[in-house]
Structures are given as C-alpha cells and as structure tokens.
C-alpha atoms as a PDB file:
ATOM      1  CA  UNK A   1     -10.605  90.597   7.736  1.00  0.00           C
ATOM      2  CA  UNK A   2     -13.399  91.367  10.436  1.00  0.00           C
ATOM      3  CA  UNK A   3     -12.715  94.821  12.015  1.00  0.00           C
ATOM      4  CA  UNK A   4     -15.841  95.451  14.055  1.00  0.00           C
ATOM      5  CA  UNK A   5     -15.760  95.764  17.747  1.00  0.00           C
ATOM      6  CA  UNK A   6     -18.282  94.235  19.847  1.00  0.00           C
ATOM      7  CA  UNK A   7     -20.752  96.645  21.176  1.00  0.00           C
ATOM      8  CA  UNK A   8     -19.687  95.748  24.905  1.00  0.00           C
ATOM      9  CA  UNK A   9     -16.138  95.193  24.196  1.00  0.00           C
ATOM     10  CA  UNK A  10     -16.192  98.733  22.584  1.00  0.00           C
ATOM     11  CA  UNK A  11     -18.038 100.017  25.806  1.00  0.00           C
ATOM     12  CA  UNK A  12     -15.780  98.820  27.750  1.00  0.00           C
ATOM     13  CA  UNK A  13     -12.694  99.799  25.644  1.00  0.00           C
ATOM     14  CA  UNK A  14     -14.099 103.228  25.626  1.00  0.00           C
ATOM     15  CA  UNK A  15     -14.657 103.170  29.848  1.00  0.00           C
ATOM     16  CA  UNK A  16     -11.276 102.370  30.530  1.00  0.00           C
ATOM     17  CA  UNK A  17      -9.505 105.406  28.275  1.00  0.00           C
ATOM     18  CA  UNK A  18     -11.957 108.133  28.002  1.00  0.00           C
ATOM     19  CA  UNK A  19     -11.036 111.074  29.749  1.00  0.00           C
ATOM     20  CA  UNK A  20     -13.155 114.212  31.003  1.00  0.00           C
ATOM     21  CA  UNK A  21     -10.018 116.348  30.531  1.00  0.00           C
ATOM     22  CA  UNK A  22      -9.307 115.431  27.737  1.00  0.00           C
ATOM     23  CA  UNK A  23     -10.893 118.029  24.586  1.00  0.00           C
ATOM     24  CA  UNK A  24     -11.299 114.636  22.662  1.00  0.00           C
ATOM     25  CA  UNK A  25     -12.361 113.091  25.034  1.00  0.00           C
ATOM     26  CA  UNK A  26      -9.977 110.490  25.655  1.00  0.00           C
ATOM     27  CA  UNK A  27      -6.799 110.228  27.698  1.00  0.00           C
ATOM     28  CA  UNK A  28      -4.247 109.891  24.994  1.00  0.00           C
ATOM     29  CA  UNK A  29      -1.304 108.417  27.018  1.00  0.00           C
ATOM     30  CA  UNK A  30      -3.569 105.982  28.592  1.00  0.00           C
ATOM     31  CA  UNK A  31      -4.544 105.162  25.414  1.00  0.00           C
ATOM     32  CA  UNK A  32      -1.119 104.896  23.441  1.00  0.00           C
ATOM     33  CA  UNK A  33       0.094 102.485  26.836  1.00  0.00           C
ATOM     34  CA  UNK A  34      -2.340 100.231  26.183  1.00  0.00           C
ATOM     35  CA  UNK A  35      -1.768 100.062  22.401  1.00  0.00           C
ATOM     36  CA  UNK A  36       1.956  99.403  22.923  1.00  0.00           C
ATOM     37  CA  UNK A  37       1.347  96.958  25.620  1.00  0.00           C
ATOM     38  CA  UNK A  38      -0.698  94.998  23.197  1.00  0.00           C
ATOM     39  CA  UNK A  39       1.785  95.184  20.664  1.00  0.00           C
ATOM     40  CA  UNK A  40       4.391  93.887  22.442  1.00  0.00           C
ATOM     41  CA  UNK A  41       2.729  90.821  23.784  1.00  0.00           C
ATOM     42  CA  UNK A  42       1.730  90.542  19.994  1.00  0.00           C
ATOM     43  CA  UNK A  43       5.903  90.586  19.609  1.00  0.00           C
ATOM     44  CA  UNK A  44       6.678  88.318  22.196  1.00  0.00           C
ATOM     45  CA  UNK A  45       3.908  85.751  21.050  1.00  0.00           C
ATOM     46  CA  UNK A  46       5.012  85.990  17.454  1.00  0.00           C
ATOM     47  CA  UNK A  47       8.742  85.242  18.646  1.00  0.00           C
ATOM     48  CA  UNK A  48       8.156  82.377  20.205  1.00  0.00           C
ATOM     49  CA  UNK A  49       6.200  81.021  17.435  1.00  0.00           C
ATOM     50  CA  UNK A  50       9.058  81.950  15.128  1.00  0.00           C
ATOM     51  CA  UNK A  51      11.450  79.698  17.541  1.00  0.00           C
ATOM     52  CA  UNK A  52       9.317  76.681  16.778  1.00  0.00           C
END
C-alpha cells in the first residue's frame, strides 16, 4: 500500500486547512468536513459498485 502524499498535493492539502488560529495550526472542523466528505463519496461509490 503506497501512503505518501505528493509534495504539491500535500501543499496544497495543507493550504486549504491550515489555520493561523488554530495552536496546531490547522482548522480542525475544516479539516474533519473534508475527511467525512471524502468518506462518504467513498460510501456512495462503493454502493453502487456493490449493486452491480
């Protein structure tokens, strides 16, 4: 299993939920949206594989 990032896909990753106000540094609930985005459209992509 390959679990490197690209450097620019990880720059860009990185962009989009780091936050200044954050004391880590990134915006958590931006950050925990976009994870459960993604695994939903992983859900709905999976289901409709299932159905075939």
């Amino acid at each position: 299993m390959e679990l490197e990032v690209d450097s620019d896909e990880k720059a860009e990753i990185a962009k989009i939920i780091s936050s200044e106000d954050s004391p880590v540094g990134i915006d958590a609930k931006k950050t925990h949206i976009i994870i459960i985005h993604k695994l939903l459209e992983i859900e709905k992509r999976l289901a409709k594989l299932e159905q075939k």
